[in-house]
C-alpha atoms as a PDB file:
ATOM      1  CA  UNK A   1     105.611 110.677 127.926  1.00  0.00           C
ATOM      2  CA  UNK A   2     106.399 108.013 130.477  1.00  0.00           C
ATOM      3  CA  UNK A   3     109.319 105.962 129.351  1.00  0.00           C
ATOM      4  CA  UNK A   4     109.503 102.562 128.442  1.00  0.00           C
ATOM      5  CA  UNK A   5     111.350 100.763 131.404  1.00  0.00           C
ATOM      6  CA  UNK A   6     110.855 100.527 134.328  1.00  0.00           C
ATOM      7  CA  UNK A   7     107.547  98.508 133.697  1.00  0.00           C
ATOM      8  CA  UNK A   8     105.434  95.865 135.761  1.00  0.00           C
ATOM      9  CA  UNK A   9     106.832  93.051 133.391  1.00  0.00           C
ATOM     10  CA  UNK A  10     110.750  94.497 134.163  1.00  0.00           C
ATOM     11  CA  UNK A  11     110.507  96.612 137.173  1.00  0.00           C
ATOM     12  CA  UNK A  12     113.676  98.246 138.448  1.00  0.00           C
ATOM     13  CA  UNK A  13     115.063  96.070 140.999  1.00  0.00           C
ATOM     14  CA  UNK A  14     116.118  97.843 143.977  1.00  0.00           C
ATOM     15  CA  UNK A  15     118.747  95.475 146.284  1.00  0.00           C
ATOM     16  CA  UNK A  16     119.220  96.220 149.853  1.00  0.00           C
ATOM     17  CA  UNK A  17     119.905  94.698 153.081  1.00  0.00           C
ATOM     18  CA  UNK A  18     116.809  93.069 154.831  1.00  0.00           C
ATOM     19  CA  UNK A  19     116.912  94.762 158.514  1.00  0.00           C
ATOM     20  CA  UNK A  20     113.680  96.989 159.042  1.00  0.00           C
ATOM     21  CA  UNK A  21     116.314 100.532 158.485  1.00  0.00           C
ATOM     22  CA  UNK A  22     117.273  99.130 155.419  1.00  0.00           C
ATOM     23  CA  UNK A  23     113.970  98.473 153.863  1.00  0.00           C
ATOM     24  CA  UNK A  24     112.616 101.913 155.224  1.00  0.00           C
ATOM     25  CA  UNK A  25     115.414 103.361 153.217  1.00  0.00           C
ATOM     26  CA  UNK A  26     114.730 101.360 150.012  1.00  0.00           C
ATOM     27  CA  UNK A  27     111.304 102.379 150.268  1.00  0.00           C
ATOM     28  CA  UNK A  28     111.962 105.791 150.608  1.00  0.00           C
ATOM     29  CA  UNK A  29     114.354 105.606 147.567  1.00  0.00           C
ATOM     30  CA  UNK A  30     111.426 104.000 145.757  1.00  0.00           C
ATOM     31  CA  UNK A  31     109.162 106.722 147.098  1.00  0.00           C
ATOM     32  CA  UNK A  32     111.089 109.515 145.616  1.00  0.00           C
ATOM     33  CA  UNK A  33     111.762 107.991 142.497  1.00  0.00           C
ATOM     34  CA  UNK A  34     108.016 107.325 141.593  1.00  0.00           C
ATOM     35  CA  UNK A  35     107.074 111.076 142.438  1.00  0.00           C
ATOM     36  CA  UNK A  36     109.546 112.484 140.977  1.00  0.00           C
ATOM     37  CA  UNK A  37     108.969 110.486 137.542  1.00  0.00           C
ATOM     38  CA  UNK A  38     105.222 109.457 137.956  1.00  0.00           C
ATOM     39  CA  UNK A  39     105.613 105.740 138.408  1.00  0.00           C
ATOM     40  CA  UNK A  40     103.521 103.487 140.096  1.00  0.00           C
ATOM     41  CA  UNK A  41     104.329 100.863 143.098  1.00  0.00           C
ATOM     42  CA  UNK A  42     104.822  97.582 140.757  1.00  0.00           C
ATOM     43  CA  UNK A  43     107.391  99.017 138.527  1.00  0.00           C
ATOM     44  CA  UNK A  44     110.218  98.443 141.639  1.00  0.00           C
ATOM     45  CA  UNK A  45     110.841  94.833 143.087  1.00  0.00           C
ATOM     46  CA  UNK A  46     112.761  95.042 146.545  1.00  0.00           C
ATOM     47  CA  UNK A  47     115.383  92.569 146.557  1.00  0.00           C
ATOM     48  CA  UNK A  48     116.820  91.728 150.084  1.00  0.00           C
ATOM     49  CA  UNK A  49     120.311  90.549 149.896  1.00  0.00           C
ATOM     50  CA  UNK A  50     121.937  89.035 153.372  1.00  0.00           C
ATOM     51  CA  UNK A  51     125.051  90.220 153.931  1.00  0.00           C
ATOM     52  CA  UNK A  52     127.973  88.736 155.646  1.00  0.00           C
ATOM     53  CA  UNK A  53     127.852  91.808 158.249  1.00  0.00           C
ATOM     54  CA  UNK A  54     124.222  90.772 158.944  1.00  0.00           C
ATOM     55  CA  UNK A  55     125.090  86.973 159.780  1.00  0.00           C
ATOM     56  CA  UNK A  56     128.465  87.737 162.003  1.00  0.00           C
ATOM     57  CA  UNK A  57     126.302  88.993 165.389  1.00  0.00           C
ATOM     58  CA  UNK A  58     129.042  87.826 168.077  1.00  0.00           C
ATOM     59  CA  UNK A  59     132.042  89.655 166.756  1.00  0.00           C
ATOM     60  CA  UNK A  60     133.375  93.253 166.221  1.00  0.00           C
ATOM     61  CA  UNK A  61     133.318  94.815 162.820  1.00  0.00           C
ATOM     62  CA  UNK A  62     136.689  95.462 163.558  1.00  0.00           C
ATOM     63  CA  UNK A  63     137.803  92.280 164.169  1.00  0.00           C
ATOM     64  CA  UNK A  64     136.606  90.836 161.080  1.00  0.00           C
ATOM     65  CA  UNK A  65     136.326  93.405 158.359  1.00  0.00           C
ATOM     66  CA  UNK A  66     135.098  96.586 158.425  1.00  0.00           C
ATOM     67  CA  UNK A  67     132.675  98.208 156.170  1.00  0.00           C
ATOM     68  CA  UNK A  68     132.829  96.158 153.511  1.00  0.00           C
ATOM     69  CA  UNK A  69     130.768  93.496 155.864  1.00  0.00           C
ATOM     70  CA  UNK A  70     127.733  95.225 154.899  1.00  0.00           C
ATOM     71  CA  UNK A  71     128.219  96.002 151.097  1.00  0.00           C
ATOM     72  CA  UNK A  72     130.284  92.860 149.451  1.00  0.00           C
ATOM     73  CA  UNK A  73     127.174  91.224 148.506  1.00  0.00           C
ATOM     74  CA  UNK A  74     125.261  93.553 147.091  1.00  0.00           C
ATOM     75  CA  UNK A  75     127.674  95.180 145.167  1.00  0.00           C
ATOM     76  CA  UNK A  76     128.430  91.783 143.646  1.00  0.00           C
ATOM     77  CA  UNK A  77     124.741  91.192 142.588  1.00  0.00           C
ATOM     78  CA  UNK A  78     124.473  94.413 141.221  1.00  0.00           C
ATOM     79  CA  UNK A  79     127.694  93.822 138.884  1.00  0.00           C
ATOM     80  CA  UNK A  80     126.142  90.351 137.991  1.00  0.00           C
ATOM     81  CA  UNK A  81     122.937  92.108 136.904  1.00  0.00           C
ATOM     82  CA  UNK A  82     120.446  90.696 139.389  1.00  0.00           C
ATOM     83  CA  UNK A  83     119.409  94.101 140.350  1.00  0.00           C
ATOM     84  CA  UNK A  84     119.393  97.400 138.863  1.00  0.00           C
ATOM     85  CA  UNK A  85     120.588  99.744 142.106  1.00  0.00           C
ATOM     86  CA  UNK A  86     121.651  99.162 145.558  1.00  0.00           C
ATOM     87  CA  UNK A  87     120.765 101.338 148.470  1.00  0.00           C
ATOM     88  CA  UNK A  88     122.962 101.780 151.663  1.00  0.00           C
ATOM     89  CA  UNK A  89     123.836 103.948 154.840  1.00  0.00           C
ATOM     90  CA  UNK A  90     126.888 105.694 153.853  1.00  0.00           C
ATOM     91  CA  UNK A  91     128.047 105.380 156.673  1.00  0.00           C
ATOM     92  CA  UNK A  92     128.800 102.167 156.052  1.00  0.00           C
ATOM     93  CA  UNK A  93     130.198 102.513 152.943  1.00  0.00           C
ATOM     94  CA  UNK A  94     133.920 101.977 152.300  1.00  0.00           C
ATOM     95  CA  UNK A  95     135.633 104.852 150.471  1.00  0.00           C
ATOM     96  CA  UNK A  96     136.795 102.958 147.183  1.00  0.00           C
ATOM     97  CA  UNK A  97     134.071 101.098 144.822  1.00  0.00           C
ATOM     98  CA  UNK A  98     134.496  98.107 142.908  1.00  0.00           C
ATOM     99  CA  UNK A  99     135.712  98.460 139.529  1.00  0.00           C
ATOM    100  CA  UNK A 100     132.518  98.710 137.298  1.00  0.00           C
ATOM    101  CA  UNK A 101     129.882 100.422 140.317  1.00  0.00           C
ATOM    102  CA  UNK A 102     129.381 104.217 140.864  1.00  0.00           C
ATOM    103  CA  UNK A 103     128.042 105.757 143.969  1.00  0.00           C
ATOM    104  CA  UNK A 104     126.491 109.620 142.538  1.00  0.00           C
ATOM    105  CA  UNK A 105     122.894 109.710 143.861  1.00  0.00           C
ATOM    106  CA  UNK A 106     122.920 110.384 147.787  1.00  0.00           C
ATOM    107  CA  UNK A 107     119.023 111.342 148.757  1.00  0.00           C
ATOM    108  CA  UNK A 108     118.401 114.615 151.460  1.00  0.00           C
ATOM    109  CA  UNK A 109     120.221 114.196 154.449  1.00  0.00           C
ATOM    110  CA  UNK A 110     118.627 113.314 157.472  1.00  0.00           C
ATOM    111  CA  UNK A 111     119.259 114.103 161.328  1.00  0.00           C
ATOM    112  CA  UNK A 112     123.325 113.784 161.869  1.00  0.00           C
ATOM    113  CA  UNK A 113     123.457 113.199 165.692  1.00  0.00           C
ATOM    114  CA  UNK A 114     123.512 109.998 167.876  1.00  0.00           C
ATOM    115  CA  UNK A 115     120.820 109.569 170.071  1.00  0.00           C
ATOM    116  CA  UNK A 116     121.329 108.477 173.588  1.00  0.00           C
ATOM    117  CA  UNK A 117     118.798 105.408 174.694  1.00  0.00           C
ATOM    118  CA  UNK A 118     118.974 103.980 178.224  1.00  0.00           C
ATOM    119  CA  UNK A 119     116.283 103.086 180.509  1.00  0.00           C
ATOM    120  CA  UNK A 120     116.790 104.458 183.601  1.00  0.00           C
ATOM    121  CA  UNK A 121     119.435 107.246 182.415  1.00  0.00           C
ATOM    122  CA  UNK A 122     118.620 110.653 180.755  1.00  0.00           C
ATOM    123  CA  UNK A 123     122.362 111.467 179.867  1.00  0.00           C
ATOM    124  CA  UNK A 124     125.949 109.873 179.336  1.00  0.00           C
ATOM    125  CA  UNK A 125     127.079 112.392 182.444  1.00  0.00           C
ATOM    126  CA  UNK A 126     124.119 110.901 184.605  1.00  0.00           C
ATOM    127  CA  UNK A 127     125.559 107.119 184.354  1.00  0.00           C
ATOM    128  CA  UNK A 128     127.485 106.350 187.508  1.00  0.00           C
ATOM    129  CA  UNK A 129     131.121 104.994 187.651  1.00  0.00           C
ATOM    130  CA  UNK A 130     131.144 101.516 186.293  1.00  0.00           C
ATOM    131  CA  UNK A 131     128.023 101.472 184.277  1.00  0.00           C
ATOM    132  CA  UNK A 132     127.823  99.407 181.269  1.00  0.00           C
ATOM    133  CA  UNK A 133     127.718 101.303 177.728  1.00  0.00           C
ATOM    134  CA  UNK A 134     126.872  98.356 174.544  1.00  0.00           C
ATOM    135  CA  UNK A 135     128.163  99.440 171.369  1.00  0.00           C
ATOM    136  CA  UNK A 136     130.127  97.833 168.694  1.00  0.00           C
ATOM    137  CA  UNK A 137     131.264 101.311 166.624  1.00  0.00           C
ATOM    138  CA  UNK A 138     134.835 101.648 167.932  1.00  0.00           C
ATOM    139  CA  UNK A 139     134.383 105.576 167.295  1.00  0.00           C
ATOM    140  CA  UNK A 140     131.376 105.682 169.605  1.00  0.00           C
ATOM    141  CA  UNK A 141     133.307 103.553 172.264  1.00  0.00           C
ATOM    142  CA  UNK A 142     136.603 105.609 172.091  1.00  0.00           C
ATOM    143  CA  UNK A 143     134.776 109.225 172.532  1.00  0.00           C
ATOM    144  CA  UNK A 144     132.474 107.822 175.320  1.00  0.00           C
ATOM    145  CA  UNK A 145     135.753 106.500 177.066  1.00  0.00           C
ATOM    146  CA  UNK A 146     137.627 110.149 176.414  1.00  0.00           C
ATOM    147  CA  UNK A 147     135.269 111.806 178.113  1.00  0.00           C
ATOM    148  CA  UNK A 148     134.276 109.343 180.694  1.00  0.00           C
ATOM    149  CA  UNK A 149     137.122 106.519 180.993  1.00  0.00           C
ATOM    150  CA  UNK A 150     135.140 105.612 184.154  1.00  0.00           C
ATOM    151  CA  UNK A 151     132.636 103.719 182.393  1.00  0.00           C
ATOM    152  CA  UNK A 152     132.748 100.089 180.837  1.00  0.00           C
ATOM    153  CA  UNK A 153     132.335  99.591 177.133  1.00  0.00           C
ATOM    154  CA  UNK A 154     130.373  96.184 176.188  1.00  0.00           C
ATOM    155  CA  UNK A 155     130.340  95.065 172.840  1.00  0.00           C
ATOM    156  CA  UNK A 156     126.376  95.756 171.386  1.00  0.00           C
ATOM    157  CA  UNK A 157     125.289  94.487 167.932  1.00  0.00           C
ATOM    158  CA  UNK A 158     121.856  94.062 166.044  1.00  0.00           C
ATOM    159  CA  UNK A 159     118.987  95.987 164.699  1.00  0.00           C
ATOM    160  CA  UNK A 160     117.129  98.568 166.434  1.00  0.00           C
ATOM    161  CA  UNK A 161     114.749  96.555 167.849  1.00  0.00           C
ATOM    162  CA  UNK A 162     117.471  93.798 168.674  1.00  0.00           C
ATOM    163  CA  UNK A 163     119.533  96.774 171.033  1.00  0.00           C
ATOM    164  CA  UNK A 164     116.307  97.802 172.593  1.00  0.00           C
ATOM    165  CA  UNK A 165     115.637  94.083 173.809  1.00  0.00           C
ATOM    166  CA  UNK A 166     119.470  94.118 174.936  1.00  0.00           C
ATOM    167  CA  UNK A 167     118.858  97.264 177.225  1.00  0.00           C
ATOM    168  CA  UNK A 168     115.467  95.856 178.672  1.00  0.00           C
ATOM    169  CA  UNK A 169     117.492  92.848 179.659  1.00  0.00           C
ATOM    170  CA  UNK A 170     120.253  94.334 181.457  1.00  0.00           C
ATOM    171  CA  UNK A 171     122.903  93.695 178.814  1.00  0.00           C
ATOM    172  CA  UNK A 172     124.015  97.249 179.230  1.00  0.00           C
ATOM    173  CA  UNK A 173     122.965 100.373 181.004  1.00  0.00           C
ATOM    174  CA  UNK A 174     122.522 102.610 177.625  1.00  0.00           C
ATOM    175  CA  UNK A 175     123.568 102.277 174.224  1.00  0.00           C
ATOM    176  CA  UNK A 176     123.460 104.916 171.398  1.00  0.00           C
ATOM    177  CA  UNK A 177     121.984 104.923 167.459  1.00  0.00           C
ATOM    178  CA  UNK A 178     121.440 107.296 164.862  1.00  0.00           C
ATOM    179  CA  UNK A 179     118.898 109.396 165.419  1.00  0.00           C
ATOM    180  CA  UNK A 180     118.636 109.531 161.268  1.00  0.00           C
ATOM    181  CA  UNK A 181     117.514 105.615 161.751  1.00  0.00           C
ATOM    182  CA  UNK A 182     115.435 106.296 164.826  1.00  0.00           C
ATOM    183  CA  UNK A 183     113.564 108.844 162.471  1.00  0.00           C
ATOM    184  CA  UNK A 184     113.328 106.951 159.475  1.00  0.00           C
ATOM    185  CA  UNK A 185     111.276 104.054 161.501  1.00  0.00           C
ATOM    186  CA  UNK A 186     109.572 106.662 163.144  1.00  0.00           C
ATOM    187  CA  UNK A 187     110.527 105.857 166.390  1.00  0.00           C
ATOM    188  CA  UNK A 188     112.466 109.097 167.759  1.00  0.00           C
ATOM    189  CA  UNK A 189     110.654 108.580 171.011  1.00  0.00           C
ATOM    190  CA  UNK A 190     112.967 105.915 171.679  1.00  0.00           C
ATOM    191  CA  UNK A 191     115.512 108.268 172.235  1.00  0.00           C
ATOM    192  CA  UNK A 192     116.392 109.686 175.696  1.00  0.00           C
ATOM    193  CA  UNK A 193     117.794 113.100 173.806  1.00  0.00           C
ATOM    194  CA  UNK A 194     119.874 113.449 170.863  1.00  0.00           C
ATOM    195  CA  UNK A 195     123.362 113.859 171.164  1.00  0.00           C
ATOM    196  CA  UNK A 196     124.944 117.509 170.291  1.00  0.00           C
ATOM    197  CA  UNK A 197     127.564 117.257 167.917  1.00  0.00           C
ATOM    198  CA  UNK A 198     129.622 119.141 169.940  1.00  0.00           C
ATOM    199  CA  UNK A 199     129.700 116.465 172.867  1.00  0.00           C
ATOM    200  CA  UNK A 200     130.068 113.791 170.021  1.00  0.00           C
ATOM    201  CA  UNK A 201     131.169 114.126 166.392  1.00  0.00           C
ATOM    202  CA  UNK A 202     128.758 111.742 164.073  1.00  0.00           C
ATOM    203  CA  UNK A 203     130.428 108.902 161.878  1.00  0.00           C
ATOM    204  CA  UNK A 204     131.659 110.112 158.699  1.00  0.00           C
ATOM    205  CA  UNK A 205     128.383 110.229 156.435  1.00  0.00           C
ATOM    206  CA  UNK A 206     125.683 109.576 159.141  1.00  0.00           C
ATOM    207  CA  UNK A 207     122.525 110.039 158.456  1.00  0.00           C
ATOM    208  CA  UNK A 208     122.867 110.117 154.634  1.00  0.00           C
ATOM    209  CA  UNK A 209     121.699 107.283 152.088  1.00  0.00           C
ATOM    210  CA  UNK A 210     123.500 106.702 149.044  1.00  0.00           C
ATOM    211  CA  UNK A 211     122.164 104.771 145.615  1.00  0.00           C
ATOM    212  CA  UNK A 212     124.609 102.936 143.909  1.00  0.00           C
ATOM    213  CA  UNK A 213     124.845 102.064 139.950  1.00  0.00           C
ATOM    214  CA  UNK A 214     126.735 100.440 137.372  1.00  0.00           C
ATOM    215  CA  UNK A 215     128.695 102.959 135.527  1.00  0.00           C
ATOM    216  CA  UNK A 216     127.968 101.760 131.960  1.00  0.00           C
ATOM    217  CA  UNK A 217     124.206 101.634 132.915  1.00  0.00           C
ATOM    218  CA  UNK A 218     122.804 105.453 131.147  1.00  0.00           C
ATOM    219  CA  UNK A 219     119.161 104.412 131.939  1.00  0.00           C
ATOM    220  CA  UNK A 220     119.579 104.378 135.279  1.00  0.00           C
ATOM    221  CA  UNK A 221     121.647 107.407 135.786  1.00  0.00           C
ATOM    222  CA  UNK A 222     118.985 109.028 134.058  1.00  0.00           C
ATOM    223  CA  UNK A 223     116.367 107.663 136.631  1.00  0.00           C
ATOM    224  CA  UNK A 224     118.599 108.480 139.476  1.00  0.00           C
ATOM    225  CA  UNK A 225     119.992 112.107 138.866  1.00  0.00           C
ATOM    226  CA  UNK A 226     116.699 113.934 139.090  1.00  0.00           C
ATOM    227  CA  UNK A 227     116.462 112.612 142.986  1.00  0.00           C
ATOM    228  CA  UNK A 228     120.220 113.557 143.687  1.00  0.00           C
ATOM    229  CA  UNK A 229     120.347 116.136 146.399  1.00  0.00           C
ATOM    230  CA  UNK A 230     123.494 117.950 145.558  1.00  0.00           C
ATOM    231  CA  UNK A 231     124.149 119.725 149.153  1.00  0.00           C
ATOM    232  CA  UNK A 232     124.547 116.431 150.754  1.00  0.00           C
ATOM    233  CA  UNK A 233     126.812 115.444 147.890  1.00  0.00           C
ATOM    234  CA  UNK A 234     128.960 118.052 148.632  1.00  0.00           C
ATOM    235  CA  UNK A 235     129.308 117.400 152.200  1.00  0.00           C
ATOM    236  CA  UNK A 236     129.948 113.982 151.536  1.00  0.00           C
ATOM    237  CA  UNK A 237     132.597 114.447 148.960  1.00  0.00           C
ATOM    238  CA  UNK A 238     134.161 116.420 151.848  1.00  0.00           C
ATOM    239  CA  UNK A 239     133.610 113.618 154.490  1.00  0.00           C
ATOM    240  CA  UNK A 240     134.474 111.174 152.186  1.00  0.00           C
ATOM    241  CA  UNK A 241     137.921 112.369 151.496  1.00  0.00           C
ATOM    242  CA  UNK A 242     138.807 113.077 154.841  1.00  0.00           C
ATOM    243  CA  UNK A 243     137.663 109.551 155.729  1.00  0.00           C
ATOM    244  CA  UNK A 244     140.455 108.406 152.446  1.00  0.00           C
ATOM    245  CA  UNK A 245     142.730 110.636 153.824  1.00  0.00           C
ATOM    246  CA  UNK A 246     143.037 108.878 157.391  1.00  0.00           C
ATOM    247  CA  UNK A 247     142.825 105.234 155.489  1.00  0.00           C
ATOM    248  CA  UNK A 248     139.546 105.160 157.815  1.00  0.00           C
ATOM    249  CA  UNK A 249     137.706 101.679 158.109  1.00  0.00           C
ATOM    250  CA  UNK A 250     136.215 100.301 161.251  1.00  0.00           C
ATOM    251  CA  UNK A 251     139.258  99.867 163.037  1.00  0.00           C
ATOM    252  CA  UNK A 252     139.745 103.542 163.266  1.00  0.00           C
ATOM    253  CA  UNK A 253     137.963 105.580 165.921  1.00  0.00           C
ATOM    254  CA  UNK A 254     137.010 108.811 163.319  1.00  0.00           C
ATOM    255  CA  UNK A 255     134.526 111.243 163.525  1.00  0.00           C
ATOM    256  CA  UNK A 256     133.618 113.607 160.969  1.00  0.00           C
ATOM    257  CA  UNK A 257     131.302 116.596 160.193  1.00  0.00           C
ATOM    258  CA  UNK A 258     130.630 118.537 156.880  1.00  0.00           C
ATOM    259  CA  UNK A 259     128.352 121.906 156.810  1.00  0.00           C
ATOM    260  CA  UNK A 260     127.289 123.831 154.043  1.00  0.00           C
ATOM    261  CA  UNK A 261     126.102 127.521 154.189  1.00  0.00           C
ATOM    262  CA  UNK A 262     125.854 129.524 151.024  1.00  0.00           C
ATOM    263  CA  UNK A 263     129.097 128.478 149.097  1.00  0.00           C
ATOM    264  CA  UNK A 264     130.998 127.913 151.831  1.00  0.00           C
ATOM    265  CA  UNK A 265     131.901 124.661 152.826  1.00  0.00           C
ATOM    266  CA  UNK A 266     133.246 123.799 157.122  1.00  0.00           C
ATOM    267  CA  UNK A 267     134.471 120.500 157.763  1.00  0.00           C
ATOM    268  CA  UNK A 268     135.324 119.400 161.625  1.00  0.00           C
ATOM    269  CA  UNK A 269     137.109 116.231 162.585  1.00  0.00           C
ATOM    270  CA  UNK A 270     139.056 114.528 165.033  1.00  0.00           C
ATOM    271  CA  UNK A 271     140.458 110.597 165.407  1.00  0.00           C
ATOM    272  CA  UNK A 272     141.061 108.771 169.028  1.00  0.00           C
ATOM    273  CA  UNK A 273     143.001 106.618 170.227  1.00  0.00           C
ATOM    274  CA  UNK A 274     140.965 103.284 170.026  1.00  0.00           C
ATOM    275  CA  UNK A 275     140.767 103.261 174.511  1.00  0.00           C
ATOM    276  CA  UNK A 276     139.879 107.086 174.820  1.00  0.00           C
ATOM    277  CA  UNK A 277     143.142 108.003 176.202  1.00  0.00           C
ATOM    278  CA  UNK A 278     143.939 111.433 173.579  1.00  0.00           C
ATOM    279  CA  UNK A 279     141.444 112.793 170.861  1.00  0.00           C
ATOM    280  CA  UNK A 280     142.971 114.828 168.104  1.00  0.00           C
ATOM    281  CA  UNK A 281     140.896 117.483 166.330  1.00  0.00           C
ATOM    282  CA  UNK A 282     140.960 120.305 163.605  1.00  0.00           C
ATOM    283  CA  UNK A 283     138.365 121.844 161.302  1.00  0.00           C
ATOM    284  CA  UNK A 284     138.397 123.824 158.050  1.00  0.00           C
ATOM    285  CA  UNK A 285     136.524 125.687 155.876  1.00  0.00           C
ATOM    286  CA  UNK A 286     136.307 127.128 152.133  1.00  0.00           C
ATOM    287  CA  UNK A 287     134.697 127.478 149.018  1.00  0.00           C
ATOM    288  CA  UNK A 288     132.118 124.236 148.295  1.00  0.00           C
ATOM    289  CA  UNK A 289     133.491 123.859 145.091  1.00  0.00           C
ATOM    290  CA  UNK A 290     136.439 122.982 147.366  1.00  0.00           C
ATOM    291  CA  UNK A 291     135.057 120.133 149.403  1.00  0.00           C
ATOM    292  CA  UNK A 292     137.194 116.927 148.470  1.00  0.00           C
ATOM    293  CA  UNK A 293     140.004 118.927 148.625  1.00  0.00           C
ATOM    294  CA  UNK A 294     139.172 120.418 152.506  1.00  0.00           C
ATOM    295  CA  UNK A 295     138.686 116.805 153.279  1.00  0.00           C
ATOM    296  CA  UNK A 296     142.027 115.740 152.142  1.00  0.00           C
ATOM    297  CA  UNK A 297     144.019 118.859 153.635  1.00  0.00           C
ATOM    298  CA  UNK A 298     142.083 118.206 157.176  1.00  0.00           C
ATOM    299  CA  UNK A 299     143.075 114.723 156.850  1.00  0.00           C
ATOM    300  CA  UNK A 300     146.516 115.525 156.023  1.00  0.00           C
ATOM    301  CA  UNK A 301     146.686 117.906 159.269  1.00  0.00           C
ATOM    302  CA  UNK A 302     145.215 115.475 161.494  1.00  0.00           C
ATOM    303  CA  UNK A 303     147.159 112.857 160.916  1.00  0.00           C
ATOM    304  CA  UNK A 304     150.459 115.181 161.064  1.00  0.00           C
ATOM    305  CA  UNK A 305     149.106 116.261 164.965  1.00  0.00           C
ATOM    306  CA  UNK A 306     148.707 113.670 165.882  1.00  0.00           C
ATOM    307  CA  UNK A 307     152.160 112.127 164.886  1.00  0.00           C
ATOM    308  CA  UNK A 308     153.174 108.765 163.856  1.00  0.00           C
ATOM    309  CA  UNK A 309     152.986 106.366 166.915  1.00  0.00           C
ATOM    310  CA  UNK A 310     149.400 107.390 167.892  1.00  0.00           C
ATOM    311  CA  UNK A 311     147.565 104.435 167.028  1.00  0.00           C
ATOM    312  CA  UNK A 312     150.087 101.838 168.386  1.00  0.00           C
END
């Protein structure tokens, strides 16, 4: 029997950010939900929520933030009640939640690499000395510069389809997304080639979208945990912790990378200096069951190698 709520006369609002990634993610979260519990199209209302990230286009992240930019305000209209659940890239998601808010529900995770876009260029190691890279991820901008401290690093912000105009007009010579967005708009063909993880670690949690709840709200947790994917949950708890571990935020150049295979859990990561100048990196593995605690001892060992003066 189909339960009582959500209906068309109180459909379960779903809050997100209004850029076309974020929508295609709320509508996939609103795909899965009505398959999985038989639900038609007018029981969910999409509720786009501007963000301060979203209205701050001239600055780094870094410079006046972090995360949180892209989160504040829709966490605060979920704990006010003016929607049910809020969907976001976890990858932009701080480690800590508001008092009151859950994050439990992460959906399958999608392609983990960054995906190298440039006109004229097929890879980073064909740009010549002195070419412009745009980005505004300080991780992205401190492993291009350790591996080619030749180039120059402009800052880059804006949707998809913002960047894209920004290479056709010369801003920069190339410029790198997620291929996980790139895929979810279906437009993969933008990409020159994905990046190997290898060459560059992904962003703690790329590629993976989390639903977030109020913790007192049952009904909901009841809608949600049938479309939890509990692999990627692991591998985030791992990332996650790592990412607490190091204190990470946007002004810390981080990569991270969980893996699961049977029950066994690997976890690689590595922080940079913010200009490119030393990389530090370690992995671990053990049993899944295991995975904050990985993340916390890698962490913990990363931070020891890399001693105490290396971000000054």
């Amino acid at each position: 029997m189909q339960p009582l709520w959500p209906n068309t006369a109180s459909p379960l609002r779903i809050g997100t950010r209004g850029s076309p990634l974020a929508l295609a993610q709320a509508y996939e979260t609103r795909r899965r939900l009505m398959e999985m519990h038989g639900f038609s199209e007018d029981m969910f209302e999409i509720v786009v929520i501007k963000t301060t990230g979203d209205r701050i286009q001239n600055k780094p992240l870094s410079e006046v933030g972090g995360k949180g930019l892209f989160t504040k305000e829709i966490e605060e209209a979920l704990l006010a009640g003016r929607i049910d659940i809020a969907v976001h890239s976890m990858k932009d998601m701080p480690v800590d939640q508001p008092q009151g808010l859950v994050l439990d529900c992460f959906l399958p995770r999608e392609d983990v690499r960054d995906a190298f876009l440039s006109p004229r260029y097929e890879r980073l190691v064909d740009l010549p000395p002195g070419a412009r890279v745009g980005t505004s991820s300080l991780r992205r901008k401190a492993q291009i510069l350790y591996r080619r401290p030749d180039l120059e690093v402009v800052e880059f912000r804006g949707n998809v389809q913002t960047r894209l105009r920004k290479l056709q007009d010369g801003v920069a010579d190339c410029t790198f997304l997620a291929m996980a967005g790139l895929n979810r708009l279906g437009m993969e063909e933008v990409a020159r080639a994905p990046v190997g993880v290898n060459e560059m670690l992904p962003a703690i949690a790329q590629g993976a979208i989390g639903i977030e709840r109020r913790s007192t709200d049952e009904k909901v947790r009841e809608l949600l945990m049938p479309i939890h994917d509990f692999p990627t949950g692991y591998r985030l708890d791992a990332e996650r912790a790592l990412l607490r571990g190091l204190d990470g935020s946007c002004q810390m150049p981080i990569g991270g990378l969980a893996v699961l295979r049977d029950e066994t859990i690997h976890i690689r990561g590595e922080i940079l200096r913010p200009d490119g100048s030393e990389c530090v990196a370690h992995e671990l593995s053990g049993p899944v069951d295991d995975a904050t605690e990985l993340g916390t001892a890698l962490a913990q060992t990363l931070l020891k190698d890399a001693g105490p003066y290396f971000f000054d």
